[in-house]
PDB file of N, CA and C in Angstrom:
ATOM      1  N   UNK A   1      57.952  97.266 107.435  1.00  0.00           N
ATOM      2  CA  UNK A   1      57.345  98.265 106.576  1.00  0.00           C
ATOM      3  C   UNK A   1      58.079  99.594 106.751  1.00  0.00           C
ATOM      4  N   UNK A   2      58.204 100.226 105.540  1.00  0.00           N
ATOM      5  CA  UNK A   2      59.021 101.479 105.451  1.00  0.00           C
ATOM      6  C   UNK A   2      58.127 102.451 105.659  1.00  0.00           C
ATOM      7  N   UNK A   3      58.229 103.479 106.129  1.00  0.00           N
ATOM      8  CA  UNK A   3      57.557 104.881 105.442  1.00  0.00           C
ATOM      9  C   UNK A   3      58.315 105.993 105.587  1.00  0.00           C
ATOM     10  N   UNK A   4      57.526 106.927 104.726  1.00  0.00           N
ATOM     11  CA  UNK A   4      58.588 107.984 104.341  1.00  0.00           C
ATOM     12  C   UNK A   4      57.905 109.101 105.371  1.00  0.00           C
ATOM     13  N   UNK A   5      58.523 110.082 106.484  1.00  0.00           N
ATOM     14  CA  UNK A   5      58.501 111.328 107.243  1.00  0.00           C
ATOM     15  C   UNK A   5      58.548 112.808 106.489  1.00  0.00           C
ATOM     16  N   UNK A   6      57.579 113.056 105.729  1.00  0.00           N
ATOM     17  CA  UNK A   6      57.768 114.353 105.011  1.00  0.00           C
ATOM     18  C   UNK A   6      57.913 115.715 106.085  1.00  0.00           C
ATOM     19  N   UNK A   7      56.596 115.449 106.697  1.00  0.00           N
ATOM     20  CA  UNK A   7      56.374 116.213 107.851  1.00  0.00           C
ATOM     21  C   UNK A   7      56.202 116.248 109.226  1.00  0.00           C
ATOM     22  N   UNK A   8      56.144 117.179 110.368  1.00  0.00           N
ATOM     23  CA  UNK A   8      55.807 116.713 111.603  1.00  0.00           C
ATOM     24  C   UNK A   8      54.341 115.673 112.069  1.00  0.00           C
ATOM     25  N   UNK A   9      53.790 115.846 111.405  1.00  0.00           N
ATOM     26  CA  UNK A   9      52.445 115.477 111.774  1.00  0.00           C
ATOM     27  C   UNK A   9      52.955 113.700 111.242  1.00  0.00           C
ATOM     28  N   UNK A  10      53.497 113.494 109.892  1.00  0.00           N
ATOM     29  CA  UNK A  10      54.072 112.493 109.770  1.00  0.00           C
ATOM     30  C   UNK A  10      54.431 111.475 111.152  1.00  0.00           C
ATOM     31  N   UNK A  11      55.507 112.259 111.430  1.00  0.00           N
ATOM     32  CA  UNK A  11      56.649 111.630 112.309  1.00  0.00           C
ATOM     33  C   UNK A  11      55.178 111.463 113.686  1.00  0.00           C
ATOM     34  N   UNK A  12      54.084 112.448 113.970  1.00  0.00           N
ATOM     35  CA  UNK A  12      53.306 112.153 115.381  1.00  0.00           C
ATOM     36  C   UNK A  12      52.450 111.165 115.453  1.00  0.00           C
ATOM     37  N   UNK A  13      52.317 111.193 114.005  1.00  0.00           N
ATOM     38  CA  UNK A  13      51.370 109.676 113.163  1.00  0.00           C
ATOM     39  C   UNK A  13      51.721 108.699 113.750  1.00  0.00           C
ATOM     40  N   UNK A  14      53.254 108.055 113.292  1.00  0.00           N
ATOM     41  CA  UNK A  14      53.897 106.853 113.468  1.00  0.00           C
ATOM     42  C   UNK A  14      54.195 107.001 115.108  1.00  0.00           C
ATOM     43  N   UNK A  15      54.150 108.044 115.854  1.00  0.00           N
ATOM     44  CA  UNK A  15      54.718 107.834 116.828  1.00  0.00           C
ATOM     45  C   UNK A  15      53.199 107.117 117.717  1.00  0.00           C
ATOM     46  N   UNK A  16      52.527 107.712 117.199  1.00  0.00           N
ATOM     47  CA  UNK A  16      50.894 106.775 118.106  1.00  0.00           C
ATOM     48  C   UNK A  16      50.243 105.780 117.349  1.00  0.00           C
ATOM     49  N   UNK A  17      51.145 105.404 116.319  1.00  0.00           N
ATOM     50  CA  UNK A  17      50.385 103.983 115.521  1.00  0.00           C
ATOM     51  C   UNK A  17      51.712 103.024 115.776  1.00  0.00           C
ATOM     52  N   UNK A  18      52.637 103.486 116.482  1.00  0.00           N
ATOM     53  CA  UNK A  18      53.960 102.544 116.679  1.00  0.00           C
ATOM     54  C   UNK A  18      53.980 102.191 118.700  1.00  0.00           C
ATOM     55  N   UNK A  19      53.175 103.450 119.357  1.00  0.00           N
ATOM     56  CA  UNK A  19      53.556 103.477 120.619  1.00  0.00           C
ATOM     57  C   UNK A  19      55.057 103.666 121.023  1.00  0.00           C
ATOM     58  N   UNK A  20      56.215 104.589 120.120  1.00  0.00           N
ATOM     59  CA  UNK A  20      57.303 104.890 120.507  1.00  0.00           C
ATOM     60  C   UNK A  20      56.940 106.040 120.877  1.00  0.00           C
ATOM     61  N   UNK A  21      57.763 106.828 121.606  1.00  0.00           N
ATOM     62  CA  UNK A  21      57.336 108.152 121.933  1.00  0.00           C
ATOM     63  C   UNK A  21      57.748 109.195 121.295  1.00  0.00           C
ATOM     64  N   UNK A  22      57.119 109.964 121.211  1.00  0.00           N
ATOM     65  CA  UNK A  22      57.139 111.013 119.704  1.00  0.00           C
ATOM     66  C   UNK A  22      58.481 111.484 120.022  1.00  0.00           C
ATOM     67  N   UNK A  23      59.560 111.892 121.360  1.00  0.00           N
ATOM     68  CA  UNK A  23      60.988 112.208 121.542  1.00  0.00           C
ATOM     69  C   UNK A  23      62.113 111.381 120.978  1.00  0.00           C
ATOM     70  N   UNK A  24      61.606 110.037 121.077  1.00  0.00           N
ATOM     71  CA  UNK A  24      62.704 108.995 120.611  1.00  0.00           C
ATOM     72  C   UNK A  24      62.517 109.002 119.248  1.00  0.00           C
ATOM     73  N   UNK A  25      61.188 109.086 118.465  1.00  0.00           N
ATOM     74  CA  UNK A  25      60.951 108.893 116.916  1.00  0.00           C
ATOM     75  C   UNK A  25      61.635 110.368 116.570  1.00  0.00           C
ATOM     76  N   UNK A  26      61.562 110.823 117.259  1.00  0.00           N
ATOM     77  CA  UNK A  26      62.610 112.557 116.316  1.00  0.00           C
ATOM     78  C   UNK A  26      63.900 112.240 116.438  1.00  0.00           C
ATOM     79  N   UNK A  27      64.495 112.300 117.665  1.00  0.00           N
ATOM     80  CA  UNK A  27      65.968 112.228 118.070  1.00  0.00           C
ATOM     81  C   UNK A  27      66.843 110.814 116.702  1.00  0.00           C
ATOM     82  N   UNK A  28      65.706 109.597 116.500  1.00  0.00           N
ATOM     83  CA  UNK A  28      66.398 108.810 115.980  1.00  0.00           C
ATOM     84  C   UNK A  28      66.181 108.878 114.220  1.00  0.00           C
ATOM     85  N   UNK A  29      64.658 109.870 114.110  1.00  0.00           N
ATOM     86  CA  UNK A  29      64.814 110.681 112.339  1.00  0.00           C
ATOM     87  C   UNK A  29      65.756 111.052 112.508  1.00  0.00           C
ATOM     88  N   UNK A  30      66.402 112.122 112.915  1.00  0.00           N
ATOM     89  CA  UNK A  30      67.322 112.885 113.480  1.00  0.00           C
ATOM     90  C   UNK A  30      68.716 112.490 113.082  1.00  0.00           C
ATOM     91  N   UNK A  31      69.160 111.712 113.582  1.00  0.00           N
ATOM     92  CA  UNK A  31      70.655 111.096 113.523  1.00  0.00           C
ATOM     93  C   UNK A  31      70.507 110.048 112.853  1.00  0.00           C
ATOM     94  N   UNK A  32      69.578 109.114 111.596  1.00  0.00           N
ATOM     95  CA  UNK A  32      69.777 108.525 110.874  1.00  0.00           C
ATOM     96  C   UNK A  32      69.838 109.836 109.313  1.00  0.00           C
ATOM     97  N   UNK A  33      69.288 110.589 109.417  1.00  0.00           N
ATOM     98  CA  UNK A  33      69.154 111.822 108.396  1.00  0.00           C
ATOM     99  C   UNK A  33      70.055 112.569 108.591  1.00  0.00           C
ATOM    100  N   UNK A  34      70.919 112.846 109.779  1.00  0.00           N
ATOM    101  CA  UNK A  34      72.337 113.097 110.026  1.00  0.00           C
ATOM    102  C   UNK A  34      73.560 112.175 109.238  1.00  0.00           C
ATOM    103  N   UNK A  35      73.508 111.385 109.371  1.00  0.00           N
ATOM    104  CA  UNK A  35      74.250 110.169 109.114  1.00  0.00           C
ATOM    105  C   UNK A  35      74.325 109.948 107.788  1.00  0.00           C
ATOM    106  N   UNK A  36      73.239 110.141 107.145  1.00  0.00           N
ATOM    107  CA  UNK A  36      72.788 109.840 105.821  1.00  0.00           C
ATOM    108  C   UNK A  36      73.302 111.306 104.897  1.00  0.00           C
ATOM    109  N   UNK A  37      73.201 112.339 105.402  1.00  0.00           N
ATOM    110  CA  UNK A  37      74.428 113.557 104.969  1.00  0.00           C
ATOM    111  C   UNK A  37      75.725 113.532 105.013  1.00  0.00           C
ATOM    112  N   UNK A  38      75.770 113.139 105.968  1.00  0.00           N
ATOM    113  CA  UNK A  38      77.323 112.791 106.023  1.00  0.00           C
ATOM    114  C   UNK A  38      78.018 111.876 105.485  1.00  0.00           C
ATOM    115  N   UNK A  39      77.591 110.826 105.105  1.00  0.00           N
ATOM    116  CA  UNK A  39      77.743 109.749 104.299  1.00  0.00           C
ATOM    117  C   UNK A  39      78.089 110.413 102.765  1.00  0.00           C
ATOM    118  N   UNK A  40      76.742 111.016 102.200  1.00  0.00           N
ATOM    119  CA  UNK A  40      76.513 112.049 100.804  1.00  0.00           C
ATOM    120  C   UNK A  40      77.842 113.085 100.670  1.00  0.00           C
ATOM    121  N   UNK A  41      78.038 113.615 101.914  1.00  0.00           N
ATOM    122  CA  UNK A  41      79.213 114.719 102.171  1.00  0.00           C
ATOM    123  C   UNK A  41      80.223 114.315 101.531  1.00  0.00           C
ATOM    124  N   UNK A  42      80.882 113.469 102.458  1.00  0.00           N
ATOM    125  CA  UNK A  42      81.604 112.560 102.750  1.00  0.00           C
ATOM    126  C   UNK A  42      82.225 111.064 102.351  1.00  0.00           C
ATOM    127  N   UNK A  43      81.512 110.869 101.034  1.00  0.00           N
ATOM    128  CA  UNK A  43      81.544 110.178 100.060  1.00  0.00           C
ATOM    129  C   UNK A  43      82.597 108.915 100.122  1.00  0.00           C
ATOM    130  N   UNK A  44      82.416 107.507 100.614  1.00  0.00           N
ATOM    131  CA  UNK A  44      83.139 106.862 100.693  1.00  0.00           C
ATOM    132  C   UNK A  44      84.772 106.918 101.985  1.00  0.00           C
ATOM    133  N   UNK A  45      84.717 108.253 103.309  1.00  0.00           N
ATOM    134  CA  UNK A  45      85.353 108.148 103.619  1.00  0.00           C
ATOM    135  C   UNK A  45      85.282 107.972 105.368  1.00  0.00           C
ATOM    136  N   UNK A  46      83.638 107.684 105.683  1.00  0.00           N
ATOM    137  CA  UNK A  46      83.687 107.892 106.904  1.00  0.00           C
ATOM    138  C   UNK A  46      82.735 105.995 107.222  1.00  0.00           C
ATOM    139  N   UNK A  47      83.209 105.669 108.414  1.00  0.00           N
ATOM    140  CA  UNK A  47      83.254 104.606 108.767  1.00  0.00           C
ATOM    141  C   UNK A  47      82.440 104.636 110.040  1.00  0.00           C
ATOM    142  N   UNK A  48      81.059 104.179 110.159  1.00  0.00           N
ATOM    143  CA  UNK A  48      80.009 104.298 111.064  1.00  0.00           C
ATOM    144  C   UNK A  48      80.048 103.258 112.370  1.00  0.00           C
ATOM    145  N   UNK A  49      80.065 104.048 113.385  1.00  0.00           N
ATOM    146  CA  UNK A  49      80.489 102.725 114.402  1.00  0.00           C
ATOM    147  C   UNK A  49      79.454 103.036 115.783  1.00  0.00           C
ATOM    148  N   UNK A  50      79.822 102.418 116.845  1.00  0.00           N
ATOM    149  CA  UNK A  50      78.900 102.478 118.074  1.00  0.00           C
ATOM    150  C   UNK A  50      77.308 102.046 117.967  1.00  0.00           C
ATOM    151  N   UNK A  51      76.709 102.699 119.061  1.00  0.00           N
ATOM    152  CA  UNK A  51      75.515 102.660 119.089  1.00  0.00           C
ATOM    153  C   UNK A  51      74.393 102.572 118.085  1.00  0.00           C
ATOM    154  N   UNK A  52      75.002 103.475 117.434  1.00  0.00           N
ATOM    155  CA  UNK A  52      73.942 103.918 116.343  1.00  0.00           C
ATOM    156  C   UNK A  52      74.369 102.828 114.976  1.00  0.00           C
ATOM    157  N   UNK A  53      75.245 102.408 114.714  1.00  0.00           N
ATOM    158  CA  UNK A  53      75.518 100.969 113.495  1.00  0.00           C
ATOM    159  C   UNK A  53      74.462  99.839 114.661  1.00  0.00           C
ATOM    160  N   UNK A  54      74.687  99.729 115.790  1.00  0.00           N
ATOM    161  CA  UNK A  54      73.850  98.541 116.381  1.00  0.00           C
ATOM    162  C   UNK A  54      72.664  98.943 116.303  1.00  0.00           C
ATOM    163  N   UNK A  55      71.864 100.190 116.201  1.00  0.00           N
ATOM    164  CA  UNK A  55      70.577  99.642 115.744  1.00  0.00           C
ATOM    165  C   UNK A  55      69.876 100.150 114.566  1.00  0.00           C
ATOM    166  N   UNK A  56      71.243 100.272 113.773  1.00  0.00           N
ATOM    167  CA  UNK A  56      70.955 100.680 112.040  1.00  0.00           C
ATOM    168  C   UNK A  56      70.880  99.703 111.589  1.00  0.00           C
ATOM    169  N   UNK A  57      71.954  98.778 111.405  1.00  0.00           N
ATOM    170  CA  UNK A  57      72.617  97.881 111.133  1.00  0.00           C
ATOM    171  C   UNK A  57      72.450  96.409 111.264  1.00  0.00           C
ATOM    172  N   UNK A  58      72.389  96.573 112.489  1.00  0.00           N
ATOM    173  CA  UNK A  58      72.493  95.205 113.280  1.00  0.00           C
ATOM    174  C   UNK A  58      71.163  95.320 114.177  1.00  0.00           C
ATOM    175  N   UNK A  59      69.685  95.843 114.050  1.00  0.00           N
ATOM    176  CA  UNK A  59      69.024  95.753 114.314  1.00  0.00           C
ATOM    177  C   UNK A  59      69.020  95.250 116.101  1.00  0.00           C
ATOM    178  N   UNK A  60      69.240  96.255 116.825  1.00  0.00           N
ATOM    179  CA  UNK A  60      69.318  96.145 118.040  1.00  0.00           C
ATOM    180  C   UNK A  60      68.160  96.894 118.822  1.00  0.00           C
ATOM    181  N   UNK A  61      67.915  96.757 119.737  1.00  0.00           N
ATOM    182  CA  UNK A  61      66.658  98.043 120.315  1.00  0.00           C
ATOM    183  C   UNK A  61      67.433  99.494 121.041  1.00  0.00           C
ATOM    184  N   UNK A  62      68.471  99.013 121.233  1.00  0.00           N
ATOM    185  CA  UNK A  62      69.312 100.354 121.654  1.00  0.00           C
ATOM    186  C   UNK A  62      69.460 101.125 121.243  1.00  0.00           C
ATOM    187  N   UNK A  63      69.042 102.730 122.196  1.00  0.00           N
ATOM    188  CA  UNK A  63      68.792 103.981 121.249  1.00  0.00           C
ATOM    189  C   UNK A  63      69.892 104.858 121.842  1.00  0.00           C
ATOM    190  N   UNK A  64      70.671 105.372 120.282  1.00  0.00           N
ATOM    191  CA  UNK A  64      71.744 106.029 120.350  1.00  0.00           C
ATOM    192  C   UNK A  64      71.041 107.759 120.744  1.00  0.00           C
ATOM    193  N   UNK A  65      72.514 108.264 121.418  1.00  0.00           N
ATOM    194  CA  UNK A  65      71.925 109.611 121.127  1.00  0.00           C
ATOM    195  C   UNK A  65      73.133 110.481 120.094  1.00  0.00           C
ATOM    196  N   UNK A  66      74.130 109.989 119.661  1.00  0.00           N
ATOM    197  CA  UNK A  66      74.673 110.147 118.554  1.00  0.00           C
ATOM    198  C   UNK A  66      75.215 109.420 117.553  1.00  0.00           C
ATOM    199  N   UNK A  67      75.770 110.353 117.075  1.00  0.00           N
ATOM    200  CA  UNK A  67      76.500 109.110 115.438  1.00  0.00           C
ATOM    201  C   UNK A  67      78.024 109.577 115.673  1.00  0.00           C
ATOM    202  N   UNK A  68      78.503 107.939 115.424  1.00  0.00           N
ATOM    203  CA  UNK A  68      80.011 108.020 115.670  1.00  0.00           C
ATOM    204  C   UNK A  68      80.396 107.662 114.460  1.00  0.00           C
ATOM    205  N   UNK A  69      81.520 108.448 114.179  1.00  0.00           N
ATOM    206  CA  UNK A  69      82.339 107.923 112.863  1.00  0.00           C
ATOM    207  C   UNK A  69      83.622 108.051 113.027  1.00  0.00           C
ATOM    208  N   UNK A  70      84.386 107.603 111.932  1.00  0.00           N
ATOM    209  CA  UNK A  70      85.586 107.514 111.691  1.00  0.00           C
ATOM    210  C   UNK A  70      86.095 108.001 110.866  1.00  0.00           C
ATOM    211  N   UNK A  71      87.269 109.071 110.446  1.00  0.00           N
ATOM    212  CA  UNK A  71      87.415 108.975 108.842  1.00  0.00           C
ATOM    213  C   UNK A  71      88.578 107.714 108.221  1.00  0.00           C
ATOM    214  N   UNK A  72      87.981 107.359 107.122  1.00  0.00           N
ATOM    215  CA  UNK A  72      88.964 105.944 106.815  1.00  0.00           C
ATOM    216  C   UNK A  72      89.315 106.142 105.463  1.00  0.00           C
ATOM    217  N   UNK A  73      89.299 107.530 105.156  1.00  0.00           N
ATOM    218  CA  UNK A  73      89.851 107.816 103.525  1.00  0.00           C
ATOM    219  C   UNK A  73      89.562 109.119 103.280  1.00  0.00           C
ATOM    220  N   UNK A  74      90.983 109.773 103.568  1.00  0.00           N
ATOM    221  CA  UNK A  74      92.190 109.547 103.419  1.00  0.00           C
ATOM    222  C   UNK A  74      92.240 109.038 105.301  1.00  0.00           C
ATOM    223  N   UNK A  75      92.980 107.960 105.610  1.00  0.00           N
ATOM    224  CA  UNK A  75      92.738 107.600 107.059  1.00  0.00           C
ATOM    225  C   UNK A  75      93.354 109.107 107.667  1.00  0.00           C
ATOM    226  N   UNK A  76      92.989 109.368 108.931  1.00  0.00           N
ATOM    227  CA  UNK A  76      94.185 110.133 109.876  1.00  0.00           C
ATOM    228  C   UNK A  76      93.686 111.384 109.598  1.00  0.00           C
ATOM    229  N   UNK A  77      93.233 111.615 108.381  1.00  0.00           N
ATOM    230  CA  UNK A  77      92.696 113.215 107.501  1.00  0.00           C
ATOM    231  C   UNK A  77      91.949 114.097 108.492  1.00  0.00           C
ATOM    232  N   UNK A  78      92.488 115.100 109.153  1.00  0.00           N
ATOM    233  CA  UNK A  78      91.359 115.907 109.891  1.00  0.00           C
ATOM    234  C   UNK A  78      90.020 116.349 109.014  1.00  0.00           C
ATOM    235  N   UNK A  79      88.668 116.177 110.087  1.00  0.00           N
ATOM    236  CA  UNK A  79      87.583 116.972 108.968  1.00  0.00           C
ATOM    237  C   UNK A  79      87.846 118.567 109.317  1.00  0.00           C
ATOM    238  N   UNK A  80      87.185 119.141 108.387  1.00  0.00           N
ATOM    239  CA  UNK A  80      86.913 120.999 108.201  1.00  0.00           C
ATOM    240  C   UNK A  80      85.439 120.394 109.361  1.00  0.00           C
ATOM    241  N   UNK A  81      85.814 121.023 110.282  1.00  0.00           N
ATOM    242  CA  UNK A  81      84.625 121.442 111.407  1.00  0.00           C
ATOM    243  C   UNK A  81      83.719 122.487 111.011  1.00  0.00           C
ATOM    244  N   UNK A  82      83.948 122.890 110.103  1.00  0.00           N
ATOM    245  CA  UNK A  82      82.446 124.206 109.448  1.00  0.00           C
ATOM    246  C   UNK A  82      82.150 123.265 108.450  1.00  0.00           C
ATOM    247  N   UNK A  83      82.804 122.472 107.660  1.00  0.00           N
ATOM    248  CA  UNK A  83      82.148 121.907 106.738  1.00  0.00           C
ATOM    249  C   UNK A  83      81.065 120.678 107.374  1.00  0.00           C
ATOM    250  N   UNK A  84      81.803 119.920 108.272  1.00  0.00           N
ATOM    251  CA  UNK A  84      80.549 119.156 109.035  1.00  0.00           C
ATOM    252  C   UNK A  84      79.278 119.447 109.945  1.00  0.00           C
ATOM    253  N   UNK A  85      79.511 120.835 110.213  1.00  0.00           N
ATOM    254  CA  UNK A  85      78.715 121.606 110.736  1.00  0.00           C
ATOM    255  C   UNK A  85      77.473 122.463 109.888  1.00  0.00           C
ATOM    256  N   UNK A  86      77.688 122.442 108.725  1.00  0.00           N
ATOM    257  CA  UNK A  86      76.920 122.895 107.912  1.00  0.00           C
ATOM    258  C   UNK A  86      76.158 121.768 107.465  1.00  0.00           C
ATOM    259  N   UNK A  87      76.910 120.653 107.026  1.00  0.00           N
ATOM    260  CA  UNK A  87      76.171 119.211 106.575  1.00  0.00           C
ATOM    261  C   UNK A  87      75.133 119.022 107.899  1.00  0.00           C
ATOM    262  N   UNK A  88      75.294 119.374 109.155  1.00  0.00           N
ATOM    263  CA  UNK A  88      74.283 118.799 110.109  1.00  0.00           C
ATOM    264  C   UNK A  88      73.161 119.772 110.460  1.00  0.00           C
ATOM    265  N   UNK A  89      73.480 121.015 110.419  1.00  0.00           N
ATOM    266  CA  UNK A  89      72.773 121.996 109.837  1.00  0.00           C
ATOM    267  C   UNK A  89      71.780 121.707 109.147  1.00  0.00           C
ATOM    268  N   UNK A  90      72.167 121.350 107.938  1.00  0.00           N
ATOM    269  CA  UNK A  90      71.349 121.606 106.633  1.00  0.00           C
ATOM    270  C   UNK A  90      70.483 120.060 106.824  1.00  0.00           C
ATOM    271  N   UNK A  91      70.990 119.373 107.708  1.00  0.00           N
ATOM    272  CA  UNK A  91      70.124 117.805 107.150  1.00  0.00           C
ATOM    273  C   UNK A  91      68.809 117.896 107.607  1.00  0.00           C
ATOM    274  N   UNK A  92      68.284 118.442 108.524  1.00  0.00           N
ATOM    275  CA  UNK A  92      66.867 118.198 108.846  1.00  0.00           C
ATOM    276  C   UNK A  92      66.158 119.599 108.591  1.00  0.00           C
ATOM    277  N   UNK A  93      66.013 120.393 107.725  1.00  0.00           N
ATOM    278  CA  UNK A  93      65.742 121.481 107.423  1.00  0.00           C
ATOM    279  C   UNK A  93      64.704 121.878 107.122  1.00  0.00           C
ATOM    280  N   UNK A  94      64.413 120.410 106.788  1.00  0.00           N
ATOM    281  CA  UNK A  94      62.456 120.885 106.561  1.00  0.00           C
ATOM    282  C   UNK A  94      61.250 120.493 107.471  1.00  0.00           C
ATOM    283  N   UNK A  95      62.052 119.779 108.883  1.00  0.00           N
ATOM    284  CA  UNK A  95      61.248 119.207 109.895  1.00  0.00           C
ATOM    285  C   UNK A  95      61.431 119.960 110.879  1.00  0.00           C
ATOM    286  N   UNK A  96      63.150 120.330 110.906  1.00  0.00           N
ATOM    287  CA  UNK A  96      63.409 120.942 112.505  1.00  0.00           C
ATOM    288  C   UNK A  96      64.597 121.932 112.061  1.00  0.00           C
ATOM    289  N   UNK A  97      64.705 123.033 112.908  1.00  0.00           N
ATOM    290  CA  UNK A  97      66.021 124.204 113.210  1.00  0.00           C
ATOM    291  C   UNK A  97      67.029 123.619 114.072  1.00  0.00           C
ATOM    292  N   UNK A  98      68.056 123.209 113.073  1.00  0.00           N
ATOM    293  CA  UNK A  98      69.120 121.911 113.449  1.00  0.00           C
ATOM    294  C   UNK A  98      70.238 123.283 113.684  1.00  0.00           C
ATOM    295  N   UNK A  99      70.678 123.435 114.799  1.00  0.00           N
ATOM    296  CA  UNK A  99      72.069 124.251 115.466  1.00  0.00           C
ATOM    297  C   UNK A  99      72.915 123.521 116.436  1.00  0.00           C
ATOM    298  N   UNK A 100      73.787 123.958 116.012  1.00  0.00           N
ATOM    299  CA  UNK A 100      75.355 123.234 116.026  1.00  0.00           C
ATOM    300  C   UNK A 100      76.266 124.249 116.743  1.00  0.00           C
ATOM    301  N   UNK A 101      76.619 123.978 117.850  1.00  0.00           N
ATOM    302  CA  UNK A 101      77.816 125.095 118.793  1.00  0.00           C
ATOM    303  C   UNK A 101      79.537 124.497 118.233  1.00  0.00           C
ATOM    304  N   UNK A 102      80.190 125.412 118.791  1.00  0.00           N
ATOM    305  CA  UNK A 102      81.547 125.110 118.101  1.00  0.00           C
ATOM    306  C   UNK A 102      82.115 123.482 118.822  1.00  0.00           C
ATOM    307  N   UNK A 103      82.475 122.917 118.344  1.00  0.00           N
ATOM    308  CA  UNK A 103      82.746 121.453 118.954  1.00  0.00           C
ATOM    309  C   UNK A 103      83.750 121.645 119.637  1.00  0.00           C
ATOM    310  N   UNK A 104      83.486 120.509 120.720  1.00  0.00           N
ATOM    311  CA  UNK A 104      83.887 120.412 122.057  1.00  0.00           C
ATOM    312  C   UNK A 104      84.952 120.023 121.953  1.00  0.00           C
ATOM    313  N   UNK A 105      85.925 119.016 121.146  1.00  0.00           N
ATOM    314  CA  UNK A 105      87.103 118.805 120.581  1.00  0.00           C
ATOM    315  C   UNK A 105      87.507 119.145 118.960  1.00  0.00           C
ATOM    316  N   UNK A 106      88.590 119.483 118.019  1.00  0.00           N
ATOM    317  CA  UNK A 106      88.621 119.231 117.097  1.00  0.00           C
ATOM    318  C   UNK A 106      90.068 119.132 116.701  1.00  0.00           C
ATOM    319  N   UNK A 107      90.316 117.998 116.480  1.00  0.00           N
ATOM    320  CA  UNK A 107      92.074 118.043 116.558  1.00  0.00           C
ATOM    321  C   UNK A 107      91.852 117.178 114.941  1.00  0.00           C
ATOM    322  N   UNK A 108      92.918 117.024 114.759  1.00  0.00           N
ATOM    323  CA  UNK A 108      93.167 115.865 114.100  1.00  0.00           C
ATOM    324  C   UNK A 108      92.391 113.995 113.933  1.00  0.00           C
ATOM    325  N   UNK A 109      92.683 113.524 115.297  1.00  0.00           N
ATOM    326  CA  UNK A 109      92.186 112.597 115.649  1.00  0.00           C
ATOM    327  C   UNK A 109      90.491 112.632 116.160  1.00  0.00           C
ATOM    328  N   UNK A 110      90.051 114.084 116.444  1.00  0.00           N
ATOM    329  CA  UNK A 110      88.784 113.919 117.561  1.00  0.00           C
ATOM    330  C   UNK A 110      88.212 115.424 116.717  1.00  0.00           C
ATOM    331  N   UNK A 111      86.597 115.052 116.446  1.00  0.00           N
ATOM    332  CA  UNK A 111      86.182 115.691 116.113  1.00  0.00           C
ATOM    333  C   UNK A 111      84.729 115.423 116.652  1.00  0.00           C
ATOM    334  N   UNK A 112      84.243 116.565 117.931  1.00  0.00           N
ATOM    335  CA  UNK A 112      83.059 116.183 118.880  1.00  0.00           C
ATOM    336  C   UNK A 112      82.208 117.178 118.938  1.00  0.00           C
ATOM    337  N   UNK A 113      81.143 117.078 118.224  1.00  0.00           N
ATOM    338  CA  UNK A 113      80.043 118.027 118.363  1.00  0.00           C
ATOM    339  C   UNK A 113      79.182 117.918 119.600  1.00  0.00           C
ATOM    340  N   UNK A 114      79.409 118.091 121.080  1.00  0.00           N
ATOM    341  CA  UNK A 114      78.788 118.187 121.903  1.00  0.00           C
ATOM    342  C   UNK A 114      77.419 118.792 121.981  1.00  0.00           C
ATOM    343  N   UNK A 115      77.122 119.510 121.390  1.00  0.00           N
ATOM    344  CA  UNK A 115      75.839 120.713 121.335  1.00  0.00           C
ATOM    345  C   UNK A 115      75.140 120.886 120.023  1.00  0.00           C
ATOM    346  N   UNK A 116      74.083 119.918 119.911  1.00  0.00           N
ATOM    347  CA  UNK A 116      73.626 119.813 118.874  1.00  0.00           C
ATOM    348  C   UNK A 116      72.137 119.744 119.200  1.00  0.00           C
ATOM    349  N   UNK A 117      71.445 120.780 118.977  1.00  0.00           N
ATOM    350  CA  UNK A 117      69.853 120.997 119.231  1.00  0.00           C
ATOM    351  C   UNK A 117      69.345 121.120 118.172  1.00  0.00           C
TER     352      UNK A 117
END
């Protein structure tokens, strides 16, 4: 069964009619509504891997604490680090004050948002 998280009280609902704990039901709204911007952003060029595809995806119980991607079009393409930083920003905006510190790597190959509250 699906349901939709409009609000906090939402998300505290499911967290005591599910017995997950209301930290893990945010953290994992969180980085599937992350993911799901970036995807929208990012339109056909980023490639979802690790933790978080195993229990999107592949229905696993393992709980990620981020989202890993790839870019796979144009391959090799560095991202704009303000532009992905604004997409993660802006994704949970009506539940939570999503801030983003300058990432911990950003080269070409590696692009690591360490600090994401």
């Amino acid at each position: 069964m699906r349901r939709l998280i409009h609000t906090a009280d939402d998300l505290r609902e499911l967290a005591e009619s599910s017995s997950v704990p209301l930290d893990i039901l945010e953290r994992d709204l969180l980085l599937v509504t992350i993911a799901g911007k970036l995807a929208e952003a990012f339109q056909g060029s980023l490639c979802f891997k690790g933790g978080f595809v195993l229990r999107h995806v592949h229905s696993q119980l393992r709980m990620s604490k981020d989202v890993d991607a790839t870019r796979i079009a144009p391959p090799k393409h560095k991202l704009d680090s303000g532009q992905v930083a604004k997409v993660i920003v802006s994704s949970a905006r009506d539940l939570y004050d999503v801030r983003v510190s300058d990432p911990a790597t950003d080269s070409g190959v590696s692009l690591d948002f360490d600090d994401v509250k």
